[in-house]
C-alpha atoms as a PDB file:
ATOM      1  CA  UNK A   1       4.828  60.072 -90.038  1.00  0.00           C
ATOM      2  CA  UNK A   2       8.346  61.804 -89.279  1.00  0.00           C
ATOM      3  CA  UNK A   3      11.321  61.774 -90.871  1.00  0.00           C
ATOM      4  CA  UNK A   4      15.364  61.920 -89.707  1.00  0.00           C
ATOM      5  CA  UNK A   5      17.468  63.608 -91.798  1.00  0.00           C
ATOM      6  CA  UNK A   6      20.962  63.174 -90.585  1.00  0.00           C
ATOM      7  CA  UNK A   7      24.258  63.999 -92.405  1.00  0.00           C
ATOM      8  CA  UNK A   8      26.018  60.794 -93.342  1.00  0.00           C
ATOM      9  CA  UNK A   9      29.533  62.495 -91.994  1.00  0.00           C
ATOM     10  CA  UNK A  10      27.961  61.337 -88.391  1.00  0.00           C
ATOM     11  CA  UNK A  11      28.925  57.732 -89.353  1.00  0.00           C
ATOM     12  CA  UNK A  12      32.355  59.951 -87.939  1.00  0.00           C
ATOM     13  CA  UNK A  13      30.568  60.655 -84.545  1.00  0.00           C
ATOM     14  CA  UNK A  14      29.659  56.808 -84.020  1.00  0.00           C
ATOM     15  CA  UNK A  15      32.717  55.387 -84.883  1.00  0.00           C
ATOM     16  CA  UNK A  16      34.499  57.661 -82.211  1.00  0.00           C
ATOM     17  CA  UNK A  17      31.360  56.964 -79.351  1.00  0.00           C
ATOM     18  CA  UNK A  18      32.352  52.947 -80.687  1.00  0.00           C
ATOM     19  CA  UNK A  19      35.894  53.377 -79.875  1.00  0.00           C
ATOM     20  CA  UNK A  20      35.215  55.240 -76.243  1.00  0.00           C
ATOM     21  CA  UNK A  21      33.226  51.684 -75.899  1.00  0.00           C
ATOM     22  CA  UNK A  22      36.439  49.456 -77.001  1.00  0.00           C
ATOM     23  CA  UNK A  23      39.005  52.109 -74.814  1.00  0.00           C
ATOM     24  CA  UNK A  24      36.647  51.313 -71.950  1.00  0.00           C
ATOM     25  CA  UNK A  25      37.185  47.941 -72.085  1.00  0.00           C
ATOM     26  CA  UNK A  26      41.399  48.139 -72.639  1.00  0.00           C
ATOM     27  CA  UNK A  27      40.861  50.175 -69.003  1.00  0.00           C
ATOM     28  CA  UNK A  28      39.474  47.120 -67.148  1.00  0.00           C
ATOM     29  CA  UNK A  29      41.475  44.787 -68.812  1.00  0.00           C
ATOM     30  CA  UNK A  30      44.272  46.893 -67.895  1.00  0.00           C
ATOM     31  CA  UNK A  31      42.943  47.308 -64.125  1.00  0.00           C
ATOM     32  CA  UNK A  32      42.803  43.786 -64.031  1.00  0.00           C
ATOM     33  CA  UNK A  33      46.006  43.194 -65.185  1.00  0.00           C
ATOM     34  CA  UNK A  34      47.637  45.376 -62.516  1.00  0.00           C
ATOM     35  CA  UNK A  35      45.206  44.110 -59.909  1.00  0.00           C
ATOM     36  CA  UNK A  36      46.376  39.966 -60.645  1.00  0.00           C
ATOM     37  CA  UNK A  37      49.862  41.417 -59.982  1.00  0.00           C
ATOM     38  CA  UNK A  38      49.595  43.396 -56.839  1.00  0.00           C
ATOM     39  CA  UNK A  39      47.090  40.359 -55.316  1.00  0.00           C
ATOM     40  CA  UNK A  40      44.453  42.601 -54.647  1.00  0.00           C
ATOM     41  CA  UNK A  41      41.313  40.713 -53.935  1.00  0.00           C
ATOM     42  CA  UNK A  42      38.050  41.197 -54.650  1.00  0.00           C
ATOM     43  CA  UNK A  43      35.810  43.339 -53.526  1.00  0.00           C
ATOM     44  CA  UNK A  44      38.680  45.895 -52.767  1.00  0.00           C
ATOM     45  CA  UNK A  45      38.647  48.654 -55.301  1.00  0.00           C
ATOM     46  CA  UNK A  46      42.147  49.866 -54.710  1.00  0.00           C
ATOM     47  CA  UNK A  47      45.235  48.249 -52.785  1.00  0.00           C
ATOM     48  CA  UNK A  48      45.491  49.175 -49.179  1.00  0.00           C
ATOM     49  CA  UNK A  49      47.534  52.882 -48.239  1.00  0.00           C
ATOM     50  CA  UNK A  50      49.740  50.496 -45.673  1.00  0.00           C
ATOM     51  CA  UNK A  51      51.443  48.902 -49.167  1.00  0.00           C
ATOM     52  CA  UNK A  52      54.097  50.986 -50.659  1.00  0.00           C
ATOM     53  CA  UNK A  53      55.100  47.797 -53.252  1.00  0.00           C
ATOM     54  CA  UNK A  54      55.392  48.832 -56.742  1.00  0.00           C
ATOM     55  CA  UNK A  55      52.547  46.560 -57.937  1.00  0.00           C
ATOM     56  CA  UNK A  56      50.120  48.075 -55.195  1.00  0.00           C
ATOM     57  CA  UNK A  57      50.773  51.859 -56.766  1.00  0.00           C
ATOM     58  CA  UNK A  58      50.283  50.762 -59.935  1.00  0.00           C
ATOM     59  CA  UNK A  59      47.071  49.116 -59.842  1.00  0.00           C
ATOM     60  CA  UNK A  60      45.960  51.840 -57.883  1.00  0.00           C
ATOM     61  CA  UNK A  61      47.078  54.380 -60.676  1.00  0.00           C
ATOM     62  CA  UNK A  62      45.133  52.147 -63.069  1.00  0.00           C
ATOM     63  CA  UNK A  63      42.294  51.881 -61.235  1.00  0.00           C
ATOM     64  CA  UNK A  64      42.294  55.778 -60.616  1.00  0.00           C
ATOM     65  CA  UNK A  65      43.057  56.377 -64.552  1.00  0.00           C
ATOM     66  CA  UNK A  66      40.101  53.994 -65.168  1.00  0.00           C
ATOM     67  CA  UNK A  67      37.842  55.592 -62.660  1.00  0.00           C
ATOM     68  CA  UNK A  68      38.524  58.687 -64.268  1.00  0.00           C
ATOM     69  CA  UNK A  69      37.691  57.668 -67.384  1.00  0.00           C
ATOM     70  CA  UNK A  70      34.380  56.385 -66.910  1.00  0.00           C
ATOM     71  CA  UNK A  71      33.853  59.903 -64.710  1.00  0.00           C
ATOM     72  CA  UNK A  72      34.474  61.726 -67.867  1.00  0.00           C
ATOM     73  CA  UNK A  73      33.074  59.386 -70.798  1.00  0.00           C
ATOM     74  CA  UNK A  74      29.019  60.301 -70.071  1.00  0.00           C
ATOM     75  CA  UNK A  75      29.202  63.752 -70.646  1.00  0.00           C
ATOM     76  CA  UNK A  76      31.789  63.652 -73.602  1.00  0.00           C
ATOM     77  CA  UNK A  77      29.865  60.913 -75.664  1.00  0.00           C
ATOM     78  CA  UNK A  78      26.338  63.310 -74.886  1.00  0.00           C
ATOM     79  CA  UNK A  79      28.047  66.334 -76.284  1.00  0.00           C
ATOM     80  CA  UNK A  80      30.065  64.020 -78.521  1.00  0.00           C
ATOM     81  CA  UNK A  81      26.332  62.710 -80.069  1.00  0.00           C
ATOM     82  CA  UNK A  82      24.851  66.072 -79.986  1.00  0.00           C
ATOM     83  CA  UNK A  83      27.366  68.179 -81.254  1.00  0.00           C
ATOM     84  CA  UNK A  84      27.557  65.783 -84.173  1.00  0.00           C
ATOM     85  CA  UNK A  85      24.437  66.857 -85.042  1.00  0.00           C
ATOM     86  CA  UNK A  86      25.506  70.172 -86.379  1.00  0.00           C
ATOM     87  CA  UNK A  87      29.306  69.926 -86.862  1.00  0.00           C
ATOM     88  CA  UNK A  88      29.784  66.139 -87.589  1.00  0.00           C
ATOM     89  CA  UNK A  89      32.979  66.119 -89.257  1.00  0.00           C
ATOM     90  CA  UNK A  90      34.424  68.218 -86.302  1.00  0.00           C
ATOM     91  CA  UNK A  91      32.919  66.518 -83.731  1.00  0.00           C
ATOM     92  CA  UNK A  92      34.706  63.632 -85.259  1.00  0.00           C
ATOM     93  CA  UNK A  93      37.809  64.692 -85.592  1.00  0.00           C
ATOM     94  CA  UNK A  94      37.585  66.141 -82.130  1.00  0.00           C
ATOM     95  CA  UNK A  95      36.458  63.106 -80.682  1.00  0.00           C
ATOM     96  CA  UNK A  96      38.622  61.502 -81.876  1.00  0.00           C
ATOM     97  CA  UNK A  97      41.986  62.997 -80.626  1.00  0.00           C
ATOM     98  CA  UNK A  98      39.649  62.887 -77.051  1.00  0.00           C
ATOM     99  CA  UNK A  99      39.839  58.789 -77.806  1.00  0.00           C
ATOM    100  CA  UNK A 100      43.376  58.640 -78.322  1.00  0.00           C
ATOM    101  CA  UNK A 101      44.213  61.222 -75.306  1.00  0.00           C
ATOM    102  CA  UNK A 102      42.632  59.303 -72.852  1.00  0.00           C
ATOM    103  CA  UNK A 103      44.410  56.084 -74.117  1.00  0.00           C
ATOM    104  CA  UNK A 104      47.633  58.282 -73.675  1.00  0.00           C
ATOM    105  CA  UNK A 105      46.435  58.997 -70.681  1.00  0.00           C
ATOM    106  CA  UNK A 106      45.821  55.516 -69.699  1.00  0.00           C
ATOM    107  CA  UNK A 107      49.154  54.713 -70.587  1.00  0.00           C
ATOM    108  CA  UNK A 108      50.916  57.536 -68.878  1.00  0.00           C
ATOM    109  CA  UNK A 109      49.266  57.370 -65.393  1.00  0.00           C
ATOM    110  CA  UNK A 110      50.727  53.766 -65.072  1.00  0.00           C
ATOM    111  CA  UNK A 111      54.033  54.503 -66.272  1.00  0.00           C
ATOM    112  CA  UNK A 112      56.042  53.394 -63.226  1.00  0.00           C
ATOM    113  CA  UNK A 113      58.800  55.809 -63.933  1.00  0.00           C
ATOM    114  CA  UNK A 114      56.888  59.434 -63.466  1.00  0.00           C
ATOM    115  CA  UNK A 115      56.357  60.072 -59.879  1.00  0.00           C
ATOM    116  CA  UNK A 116      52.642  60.458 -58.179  1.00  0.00           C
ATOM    117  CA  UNK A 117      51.080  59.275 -61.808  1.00  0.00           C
ATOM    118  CA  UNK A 118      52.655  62.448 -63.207  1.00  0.00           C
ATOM    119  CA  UNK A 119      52.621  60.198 -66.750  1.00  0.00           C
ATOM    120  CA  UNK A 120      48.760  60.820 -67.257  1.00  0.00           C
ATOM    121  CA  UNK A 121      49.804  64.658 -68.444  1.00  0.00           C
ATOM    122  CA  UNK A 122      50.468  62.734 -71.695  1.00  0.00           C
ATOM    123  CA  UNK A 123      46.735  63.186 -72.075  1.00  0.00           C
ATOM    124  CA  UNK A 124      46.226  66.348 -71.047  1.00  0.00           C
ATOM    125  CA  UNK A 125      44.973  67.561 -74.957  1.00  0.00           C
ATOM    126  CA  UNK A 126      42.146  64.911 -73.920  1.00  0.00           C
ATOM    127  CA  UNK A 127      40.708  67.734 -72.081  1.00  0.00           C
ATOM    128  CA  UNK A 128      40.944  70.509 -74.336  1.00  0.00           C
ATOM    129  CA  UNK A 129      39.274  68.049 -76.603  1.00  0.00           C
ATOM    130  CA  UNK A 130      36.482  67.556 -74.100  1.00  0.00           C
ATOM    131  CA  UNK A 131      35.535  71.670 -73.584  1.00  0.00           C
ATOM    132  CA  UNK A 132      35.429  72.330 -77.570  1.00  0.00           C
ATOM    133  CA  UNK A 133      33.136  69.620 -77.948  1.00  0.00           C
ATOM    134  CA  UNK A 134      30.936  71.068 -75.332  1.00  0.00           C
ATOM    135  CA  UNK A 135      31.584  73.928 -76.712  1.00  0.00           C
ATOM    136  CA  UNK A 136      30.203  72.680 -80.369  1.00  0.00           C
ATOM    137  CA  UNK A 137      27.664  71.249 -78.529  1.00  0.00           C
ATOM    138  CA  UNK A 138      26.407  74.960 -76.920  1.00  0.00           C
ATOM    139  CA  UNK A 139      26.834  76.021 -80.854  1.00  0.00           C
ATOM    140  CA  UNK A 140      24.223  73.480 -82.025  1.00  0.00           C
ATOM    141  CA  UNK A 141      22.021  74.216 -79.231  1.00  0.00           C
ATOM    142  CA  UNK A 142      21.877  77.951 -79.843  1.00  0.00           C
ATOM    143  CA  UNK A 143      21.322  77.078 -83.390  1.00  0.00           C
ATOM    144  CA  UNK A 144      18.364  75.393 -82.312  1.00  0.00           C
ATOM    145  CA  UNK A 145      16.596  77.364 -79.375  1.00  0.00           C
ATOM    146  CA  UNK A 146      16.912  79.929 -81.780  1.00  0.00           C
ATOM    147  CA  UNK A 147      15.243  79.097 -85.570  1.00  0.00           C
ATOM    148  CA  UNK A 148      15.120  82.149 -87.114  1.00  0.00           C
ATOM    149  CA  UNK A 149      19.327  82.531 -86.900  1.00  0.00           C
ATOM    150  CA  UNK A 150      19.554  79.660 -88.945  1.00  0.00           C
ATOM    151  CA  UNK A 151      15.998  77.860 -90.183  1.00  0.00           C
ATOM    152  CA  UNK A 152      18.182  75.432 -92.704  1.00  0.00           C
ATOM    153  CA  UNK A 153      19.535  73.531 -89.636  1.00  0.00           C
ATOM    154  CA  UNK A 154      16.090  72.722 -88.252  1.00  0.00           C
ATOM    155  CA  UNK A 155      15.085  71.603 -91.783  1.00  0.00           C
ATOM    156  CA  UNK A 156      18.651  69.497 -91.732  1.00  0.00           C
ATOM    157  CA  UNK A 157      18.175  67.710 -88.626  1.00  0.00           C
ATOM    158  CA  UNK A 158      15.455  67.895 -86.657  1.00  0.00           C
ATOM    159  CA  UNK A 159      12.646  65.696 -86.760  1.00  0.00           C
ATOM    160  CA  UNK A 160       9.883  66.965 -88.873  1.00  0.00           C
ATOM    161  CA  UNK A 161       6.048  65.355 -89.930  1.00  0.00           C
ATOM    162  CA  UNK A 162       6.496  64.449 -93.371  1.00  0.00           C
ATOM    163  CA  UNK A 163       5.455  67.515 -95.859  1.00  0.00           C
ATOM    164  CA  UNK A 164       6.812  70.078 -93.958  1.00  0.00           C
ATOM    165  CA  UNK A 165       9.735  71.950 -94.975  1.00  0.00           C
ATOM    166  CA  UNK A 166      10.086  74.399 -92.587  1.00  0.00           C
ATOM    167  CA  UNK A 167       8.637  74.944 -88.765  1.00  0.00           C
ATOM    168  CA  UNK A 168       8.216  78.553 -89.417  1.00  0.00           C
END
């Protein structure tokens, strides 16, 4: 039999993957929103280039900051989970100033007043966010590939048969 040993400070991590989950769902609800006002029928993914009406650009700047989103929410929540792993508490916190970036991001691209969606720099931190956790994530990684620079994370973390204390 194996055992998980996994720092209780990654209750942090999942809250923060649980709230990319909720922020995902504000986006549609906020795509859908725009889309009811501009009269944009299904199947159509974004209002046609011929309209230049207010509602038209923004549901299409919602659309494009949801879009967005869901192009960059896989590979934060898999360095999100994985950095957690070594550096919970900073993944965490890290995570979640990503969460609230990308909401002011959300917010910003469809803010009718900044010209060509300018309003989605508001969440430009978001990505600064993204690259540390990645960068964590490397951290915990070399930690790994490499035992014998630090043998008490293995013994932390990683799945081991039941007995063992150490895989050296």
């Amino acid at each position: 039999m194996a055992t998980v040993t996994i720092d209780p400070n990654y209750g942090y991590v999942l809250v923060v993957a649980a709230s990319s989950f909720i922020l995902n769902s504000l986006h549609s609800a906020q795509v859908g929103k725009f889309r009811k006002a501009a009269k944009v029928a299904y199947p159509a993914a974004y209002a046609p280039s011929a309209r230049t009406d207010n509602e038209a650009y923004l549901f299409n700047c919602a659309q494009r900051a949801h879009a967005n989103y869901i192009e960059n929410q896989p590979s934060f929540l898999g360095a999100l989970l994985l950095a957690g792993f070594g550096y919970p508490v900073s993944a965490g916190v890290l995570g979640g100033v990503w969460v609230v970036s990308r909401f002011a991001y959300m917010k910003g691209y469809v803010n009718g007043k900044k010209e060509n969606g300018r309003g989605r720099y508001a969440g430009g931190l978001g990505m600064l966010q993204h690259v540390s956790i990645i960068g964590l994530t490397g951290m915990v990684a070399w930690k790994g590939c490499c035992p014998r620079n630090n043998a008490q994370f293995w013994e932390d973390v990683v799945i081991m048969p039941s007995g063992e204390t150490s895989r050296d």
